[in-house]
N, C-alpha and C. Protein backbone atom coordinates (compact mmCIF):
# COMPACT_ATOMS: atom_id res chain seq x y z
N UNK A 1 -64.63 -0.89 53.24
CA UNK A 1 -65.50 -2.03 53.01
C UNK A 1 -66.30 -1.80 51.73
N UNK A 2 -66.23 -3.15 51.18
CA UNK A 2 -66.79 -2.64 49.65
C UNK A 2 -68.66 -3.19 49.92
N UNK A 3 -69.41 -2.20 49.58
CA UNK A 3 -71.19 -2.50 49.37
C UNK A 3 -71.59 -3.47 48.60
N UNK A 4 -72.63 -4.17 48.82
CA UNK A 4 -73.59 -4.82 48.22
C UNK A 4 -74.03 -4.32 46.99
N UNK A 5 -74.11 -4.87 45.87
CA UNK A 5 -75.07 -4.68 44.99
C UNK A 5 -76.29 -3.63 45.56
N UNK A 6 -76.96 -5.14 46.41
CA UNK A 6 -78.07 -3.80 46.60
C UNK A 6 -78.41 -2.96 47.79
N UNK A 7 -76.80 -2.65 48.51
CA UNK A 7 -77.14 -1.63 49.50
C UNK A 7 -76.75 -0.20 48.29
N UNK A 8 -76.00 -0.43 47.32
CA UNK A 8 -76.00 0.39 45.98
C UNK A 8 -77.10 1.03 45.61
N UNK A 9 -77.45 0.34 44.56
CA UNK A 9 -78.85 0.45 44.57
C UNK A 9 -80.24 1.07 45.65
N UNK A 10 -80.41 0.29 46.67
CA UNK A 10 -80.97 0.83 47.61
C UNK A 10 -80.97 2.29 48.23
N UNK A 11 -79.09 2.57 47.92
CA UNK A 11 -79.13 4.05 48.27
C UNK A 11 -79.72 5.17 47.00
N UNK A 12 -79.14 4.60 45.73
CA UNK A 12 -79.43 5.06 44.21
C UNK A 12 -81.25 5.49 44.58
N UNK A 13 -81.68 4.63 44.78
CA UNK A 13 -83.09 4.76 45.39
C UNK A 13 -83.89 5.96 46.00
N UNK A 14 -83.03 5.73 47.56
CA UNK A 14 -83.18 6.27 48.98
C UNK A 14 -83.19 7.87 48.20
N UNK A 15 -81.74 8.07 47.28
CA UNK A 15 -81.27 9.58 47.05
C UNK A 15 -82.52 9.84 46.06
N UNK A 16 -83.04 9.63 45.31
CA UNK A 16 -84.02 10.02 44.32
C UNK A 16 -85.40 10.28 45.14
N UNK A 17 -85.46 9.52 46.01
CA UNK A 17 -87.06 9.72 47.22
C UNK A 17 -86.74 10.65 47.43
N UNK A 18 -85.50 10.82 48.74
CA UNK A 18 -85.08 12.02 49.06
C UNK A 18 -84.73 13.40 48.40
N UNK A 19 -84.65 13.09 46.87
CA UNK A 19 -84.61 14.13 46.56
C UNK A 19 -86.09 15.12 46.08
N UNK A 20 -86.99 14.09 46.49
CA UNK A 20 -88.44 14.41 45.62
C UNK A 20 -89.26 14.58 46.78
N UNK A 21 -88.66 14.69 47.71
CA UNK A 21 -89.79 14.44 49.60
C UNK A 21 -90.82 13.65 49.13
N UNK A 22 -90.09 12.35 48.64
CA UNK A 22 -91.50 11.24 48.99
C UNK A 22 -91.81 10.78 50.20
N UNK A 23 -90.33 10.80 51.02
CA UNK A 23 -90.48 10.18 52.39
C UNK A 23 -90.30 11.25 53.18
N UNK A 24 -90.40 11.70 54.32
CA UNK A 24 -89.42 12.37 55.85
C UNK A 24 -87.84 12.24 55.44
N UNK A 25 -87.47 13.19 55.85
CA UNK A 25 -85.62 12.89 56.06
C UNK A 25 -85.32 11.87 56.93
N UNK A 26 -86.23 11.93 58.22
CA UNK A 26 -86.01 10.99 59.18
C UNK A 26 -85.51 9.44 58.82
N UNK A 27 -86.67 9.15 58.09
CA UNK A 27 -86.70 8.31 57.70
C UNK A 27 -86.07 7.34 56.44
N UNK A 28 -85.14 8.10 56.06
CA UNK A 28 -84.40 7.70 54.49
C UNK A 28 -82.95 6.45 55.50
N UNK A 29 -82.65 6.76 56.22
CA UNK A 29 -81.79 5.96 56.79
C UNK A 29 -82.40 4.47 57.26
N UNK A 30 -83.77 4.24 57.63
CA UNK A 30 -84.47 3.22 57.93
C UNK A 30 -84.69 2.37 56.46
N UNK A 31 -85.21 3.34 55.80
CA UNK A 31 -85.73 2.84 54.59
C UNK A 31 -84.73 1.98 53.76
N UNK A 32 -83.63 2.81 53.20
CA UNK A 32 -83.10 2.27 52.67
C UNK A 32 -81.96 0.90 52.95
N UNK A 33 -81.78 0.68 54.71
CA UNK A 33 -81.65 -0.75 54.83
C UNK A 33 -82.44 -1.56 55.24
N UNK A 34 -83.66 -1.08 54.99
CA UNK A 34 -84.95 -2.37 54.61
C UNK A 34 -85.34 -2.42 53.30
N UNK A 35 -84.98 -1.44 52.46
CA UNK A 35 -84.62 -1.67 51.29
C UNK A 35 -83.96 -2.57 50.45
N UNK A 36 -82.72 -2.23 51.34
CA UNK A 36 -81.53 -3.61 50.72
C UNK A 36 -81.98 -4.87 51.42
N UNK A 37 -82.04 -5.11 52.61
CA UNK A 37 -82.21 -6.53 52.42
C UNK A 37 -83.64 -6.96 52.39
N UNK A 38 -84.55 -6.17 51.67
CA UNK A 38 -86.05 -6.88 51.37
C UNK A 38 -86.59 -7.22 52.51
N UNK A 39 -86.36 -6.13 53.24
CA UNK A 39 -87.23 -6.73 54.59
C UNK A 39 -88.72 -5.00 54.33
N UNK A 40 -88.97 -4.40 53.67
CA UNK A 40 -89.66 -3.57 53.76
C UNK A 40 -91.11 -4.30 53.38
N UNK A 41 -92.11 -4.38 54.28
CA UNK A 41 -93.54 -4.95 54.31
C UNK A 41 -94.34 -4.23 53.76
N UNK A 42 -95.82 -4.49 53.30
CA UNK A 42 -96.84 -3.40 52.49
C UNK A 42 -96.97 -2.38 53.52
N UNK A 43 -97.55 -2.77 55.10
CA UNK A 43 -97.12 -1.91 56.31
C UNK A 43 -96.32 -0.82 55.98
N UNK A 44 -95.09 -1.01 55.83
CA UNK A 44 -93.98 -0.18 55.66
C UNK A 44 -93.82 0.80 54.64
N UNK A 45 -94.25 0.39 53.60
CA UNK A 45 -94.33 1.04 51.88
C UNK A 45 -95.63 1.72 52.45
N UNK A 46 -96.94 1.70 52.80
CA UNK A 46 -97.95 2.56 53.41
C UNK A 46 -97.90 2.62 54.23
N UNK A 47 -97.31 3.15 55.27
CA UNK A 47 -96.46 4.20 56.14
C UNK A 47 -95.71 5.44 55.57
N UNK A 48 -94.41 5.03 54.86
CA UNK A 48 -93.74 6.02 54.35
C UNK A 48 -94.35 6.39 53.22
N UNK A 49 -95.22 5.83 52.68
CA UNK A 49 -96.99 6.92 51.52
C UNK A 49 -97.18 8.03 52.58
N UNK A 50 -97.69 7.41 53.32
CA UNK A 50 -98.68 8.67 54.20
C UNK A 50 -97.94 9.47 55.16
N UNK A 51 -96.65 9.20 55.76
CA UNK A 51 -95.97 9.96 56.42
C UNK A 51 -96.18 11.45 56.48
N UNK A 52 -95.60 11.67 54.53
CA UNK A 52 -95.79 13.18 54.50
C UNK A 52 -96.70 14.01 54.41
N UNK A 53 -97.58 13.34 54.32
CA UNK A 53 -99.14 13.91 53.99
C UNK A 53 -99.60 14.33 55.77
N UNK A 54 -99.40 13.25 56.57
CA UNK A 54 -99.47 13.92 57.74
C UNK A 54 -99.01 14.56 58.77
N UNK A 55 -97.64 14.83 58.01
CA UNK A 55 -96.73 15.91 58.21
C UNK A 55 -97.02 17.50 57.84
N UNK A 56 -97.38 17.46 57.26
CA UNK A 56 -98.39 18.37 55.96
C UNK A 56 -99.38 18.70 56.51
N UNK A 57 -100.05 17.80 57.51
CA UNK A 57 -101.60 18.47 57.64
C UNK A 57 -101.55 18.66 59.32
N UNK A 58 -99.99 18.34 59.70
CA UNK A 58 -99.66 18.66 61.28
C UNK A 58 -100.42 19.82 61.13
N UNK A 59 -100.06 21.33 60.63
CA UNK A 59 -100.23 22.33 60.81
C UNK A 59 -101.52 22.57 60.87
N UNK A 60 -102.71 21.43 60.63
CA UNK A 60 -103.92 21.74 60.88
C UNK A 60 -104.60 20.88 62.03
N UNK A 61 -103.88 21.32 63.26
CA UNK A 61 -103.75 20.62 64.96
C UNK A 61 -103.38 19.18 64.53
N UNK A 62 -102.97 18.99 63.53
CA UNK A 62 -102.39 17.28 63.74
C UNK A 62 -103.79 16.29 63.05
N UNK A 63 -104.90 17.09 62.80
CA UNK A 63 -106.16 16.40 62.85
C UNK A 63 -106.61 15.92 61.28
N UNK A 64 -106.81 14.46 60.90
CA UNK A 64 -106.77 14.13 59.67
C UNK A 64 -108.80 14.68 59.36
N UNK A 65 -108.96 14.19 58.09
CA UNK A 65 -110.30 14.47 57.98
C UNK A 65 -110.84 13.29 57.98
């Protein structure tokens, strides 16, 4: 099956986040088909901001400041 333009793209994307831990691993499979079809909300874009940061500060009991 041949891809979308922008499920292309979207992955071109997904792989450059992923390669920089902007997001969770978890999460690169979600992202990038709300990516392609423009369904990703400000919600969503600040979510996967802060994900890693409180992934990051798990190790301090989970507790933000």
């Amino acid at each position: 099956m041949t891809k979308r333009p922008d499920e292309i793209v979207a992955e071109k994307i997904a792989e450059e986040i992923q390669r920089n831990n902007l997001i969770p691993e978890n999460k690169i499979t979600e992202f990038t088909r709300k990516l392609s079809n423009g369904s990703l909300s400000i919600e969503d874009w600040k979510l996967l901001a802060e994900l890693p940061i409180e992934e990051d500060k798990g190790g301090q009991n989970g507790q933000k400041d």
